[in-house]
Protein backbone atom coordinates (compact mmCIF):
# COMPACT_ATOMS: atom_id res chain seq x y z
CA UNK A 1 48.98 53.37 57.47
CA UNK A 2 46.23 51.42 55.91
CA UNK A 3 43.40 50.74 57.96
CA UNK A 4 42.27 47.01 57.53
CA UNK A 5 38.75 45.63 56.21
CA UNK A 6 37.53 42.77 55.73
CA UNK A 7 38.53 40.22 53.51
CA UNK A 8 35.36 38.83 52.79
CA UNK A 9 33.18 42.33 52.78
CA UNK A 10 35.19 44.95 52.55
CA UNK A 11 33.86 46.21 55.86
CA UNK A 12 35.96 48.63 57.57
CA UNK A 13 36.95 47.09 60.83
CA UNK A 14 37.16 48.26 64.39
CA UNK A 15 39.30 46.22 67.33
CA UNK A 16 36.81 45.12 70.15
CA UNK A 17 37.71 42.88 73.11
CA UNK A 18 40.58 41.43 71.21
CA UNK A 19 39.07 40.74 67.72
CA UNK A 20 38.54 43.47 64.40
CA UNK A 21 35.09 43.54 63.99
CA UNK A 22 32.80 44.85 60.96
CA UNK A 23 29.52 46.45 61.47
CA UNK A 24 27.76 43.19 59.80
CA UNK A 25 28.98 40.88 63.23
CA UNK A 26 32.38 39.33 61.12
CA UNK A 27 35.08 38.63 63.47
CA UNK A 28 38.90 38.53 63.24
CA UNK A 29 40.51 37.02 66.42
CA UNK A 30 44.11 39.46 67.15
CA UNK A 31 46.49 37.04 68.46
CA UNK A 32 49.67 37.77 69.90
CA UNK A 33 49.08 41.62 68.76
CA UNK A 34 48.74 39.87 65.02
CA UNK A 35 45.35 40.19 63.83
CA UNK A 36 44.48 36.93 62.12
CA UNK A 37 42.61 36.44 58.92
CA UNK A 38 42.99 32.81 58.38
CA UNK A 39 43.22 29.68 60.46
CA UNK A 40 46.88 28.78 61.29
CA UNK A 41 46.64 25.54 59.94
CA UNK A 42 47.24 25.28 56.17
CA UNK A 43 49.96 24.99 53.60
CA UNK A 44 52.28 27.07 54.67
CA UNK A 45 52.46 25.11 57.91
CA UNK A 46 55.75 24.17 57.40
CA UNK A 47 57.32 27.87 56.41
CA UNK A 48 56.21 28.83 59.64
CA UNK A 49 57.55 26.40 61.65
CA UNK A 50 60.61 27.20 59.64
CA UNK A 51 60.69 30.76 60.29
CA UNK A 52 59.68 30.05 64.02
CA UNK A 53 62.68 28.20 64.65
CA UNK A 54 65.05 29.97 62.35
CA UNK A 55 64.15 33.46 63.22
CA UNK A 56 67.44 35.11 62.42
CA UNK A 57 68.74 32.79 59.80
CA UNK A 58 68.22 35.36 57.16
CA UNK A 59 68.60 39.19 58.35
CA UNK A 60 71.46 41.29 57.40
CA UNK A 61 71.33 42.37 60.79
CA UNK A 62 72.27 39.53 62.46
CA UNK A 63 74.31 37.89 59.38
CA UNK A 64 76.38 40.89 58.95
CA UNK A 65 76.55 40.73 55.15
CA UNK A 66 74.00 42.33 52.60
CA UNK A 67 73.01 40.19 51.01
CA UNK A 68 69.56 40.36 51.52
CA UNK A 69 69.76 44.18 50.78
CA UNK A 70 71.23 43.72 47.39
CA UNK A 71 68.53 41.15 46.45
CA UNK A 72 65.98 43.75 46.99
CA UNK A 73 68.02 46.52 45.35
CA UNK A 74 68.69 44.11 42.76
CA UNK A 75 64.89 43.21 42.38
CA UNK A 76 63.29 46.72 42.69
CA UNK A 77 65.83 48.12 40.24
CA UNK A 78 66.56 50.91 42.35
CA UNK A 79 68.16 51.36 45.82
CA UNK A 80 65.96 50.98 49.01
CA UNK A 81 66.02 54.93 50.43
CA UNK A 82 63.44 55.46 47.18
CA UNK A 83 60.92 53.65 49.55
CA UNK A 84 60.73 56.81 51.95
CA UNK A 85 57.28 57.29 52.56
CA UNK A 86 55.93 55.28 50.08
CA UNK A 87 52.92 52.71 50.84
CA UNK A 88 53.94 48.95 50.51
CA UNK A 89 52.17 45.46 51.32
CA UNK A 90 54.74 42.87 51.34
CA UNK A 91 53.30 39.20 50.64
CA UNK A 92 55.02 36.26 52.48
CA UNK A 93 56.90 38.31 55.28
CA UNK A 94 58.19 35.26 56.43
CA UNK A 95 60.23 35.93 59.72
CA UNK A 96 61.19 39.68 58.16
CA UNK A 97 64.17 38.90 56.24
CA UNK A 98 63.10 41.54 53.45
CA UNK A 99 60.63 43.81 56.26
CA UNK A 100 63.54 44.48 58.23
CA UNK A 101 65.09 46.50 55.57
CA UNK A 102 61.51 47.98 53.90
CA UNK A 103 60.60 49.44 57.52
CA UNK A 104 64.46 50.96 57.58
CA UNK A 105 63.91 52.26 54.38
CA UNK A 106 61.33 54.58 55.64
CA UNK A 107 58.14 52.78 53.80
CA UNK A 108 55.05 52.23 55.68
CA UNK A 109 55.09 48.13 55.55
CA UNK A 110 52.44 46.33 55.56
CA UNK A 111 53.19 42.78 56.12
CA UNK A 112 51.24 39.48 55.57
CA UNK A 113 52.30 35.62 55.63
CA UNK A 114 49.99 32.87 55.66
CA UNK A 115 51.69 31.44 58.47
CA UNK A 116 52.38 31.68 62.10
CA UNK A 117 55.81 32.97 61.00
CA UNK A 118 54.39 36.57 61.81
CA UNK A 119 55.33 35.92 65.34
CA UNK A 120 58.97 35.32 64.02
CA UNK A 121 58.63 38.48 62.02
CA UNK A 122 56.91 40.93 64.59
CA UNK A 123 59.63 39.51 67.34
CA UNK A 124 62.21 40.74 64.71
CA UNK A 125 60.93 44.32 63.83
CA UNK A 126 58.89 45.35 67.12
CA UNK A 127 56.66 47.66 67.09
CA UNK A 128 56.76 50.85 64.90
CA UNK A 129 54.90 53.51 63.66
CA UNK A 130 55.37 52.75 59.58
CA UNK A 131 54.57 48.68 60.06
CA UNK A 132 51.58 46.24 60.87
CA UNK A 133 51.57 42.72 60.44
CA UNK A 134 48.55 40.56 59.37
CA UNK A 135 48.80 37.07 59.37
CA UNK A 136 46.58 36.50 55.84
CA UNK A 137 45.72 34.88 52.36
CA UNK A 138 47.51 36.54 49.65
CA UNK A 139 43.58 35.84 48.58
CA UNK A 140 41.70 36.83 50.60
CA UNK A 141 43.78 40.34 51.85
CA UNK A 142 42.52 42.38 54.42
CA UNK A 143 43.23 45.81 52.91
CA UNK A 144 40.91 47.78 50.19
CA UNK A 145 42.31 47.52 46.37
CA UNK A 146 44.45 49.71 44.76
CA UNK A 147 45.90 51.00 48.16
CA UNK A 148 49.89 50.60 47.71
CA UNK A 149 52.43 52.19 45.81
CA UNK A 150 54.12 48.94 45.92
CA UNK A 151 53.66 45.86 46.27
CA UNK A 152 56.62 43.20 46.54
CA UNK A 153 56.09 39.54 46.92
CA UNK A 154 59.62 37.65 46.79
CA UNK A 155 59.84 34.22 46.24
CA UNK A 156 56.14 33.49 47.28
CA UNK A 157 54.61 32.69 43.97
CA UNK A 158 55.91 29.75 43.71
CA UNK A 159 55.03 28.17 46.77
CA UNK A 160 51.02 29.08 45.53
CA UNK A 161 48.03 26.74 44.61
CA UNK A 162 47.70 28.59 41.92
CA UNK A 163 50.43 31.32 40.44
CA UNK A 164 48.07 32.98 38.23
CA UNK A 165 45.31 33.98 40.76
CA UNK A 166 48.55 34.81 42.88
CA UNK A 167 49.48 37.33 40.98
CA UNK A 168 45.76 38.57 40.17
CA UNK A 169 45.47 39.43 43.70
CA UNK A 170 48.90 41.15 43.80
CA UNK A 171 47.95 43.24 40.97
CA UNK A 172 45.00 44.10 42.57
CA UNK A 173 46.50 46.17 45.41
CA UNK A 174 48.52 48.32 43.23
CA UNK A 175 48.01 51.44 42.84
CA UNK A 176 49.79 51.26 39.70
CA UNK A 177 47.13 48.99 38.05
CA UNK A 178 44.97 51.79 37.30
CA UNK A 179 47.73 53.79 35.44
CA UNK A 180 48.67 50.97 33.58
CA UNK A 181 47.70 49.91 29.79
CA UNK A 182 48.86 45.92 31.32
CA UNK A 183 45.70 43.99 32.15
CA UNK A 184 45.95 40.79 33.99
CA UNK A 185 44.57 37.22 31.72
């Protein structure tokens, strides 16, 4: 698993007393056993109240039905059990819909939301060994660039101030980036 740093330094952090703390005096409050990189109070309000009181809406696992897992077979153009092993920061976890299935899979997940709906999504996953939840900026990540394999993001972008800096910071993460000849505008 990635370790997390800061997202304003890139400071490797320690857990003290109940906050991730850098060597420069920066501190991250861990709420809930969610470490928390931004106030809970912004945009995505709303999506977490959502998630909060829908918690189950959306998982195969409680539906019954796959549809969620052909989505992301459908979107990664390849089925799921390719994940084994591989390193993966999923933006807007929501309540887990798509981490349920990326844990499964055998990745180590990463997970991020903006919003309190990482309670939602840590209540459905638990705890495991190849996941960690953040609740974070998809600018402002806690975790050094170029660190996954993969990064997914499903239907987030959208819901962004600003779609192009979105994806900027996506791109970032990947590992892939710096095997690539694409270069972000």
């Amino acid at each position: 698993m990635i370790d997390y740093i800061s997202p304003q330094t890139n400071s490797a952090l320690t857990e003290n007393q109940g906050f991730l703390v850098s060597k420069e005096g920066e501190k991250f409050p861990i709420v809930n056993d969610i470490p928390r990189f931004v106030e809970s109070n912004n945009y995505a309000s709303a999506f977490g109240l959502q998630w909060k009181t829908f918690t189950k809406t959306q998982l195969d696992s409680q539906v019954g039905l796959p549809v969620t897992k052909d989505r992301v077979e459908r979107c990664l153009g390849h089925p799921l059990n390719n994940l084994k092993d591989k390193s993966l920061l999923e933006v807007g976890c929501g309540a887990g819909r798509f981490t349920e299935l990326l844990v499964d899979a055998g990745a180590y997940v990463h997970a991020v939301d903006l919003s309190i709906a990482v309670e939602a999504n840590l209540e459905n996953i638990g705890k495991k060994l190849n996941y960690k939840i953040a609740q974070a900026s998809v600018y402002d990540l806690p975790f050094p660039d170029n660190s996954f394999d993969i990064v997914f993001c499903l239907g987030v972008i959208q819901h962004t101030p600003d779609p192009e800096k979105t994806i900027d910071a996506l791109w970032s993460q990947s590992k892939a980036r710096w095997n690539s000849c694409y270069r972000p505008l």
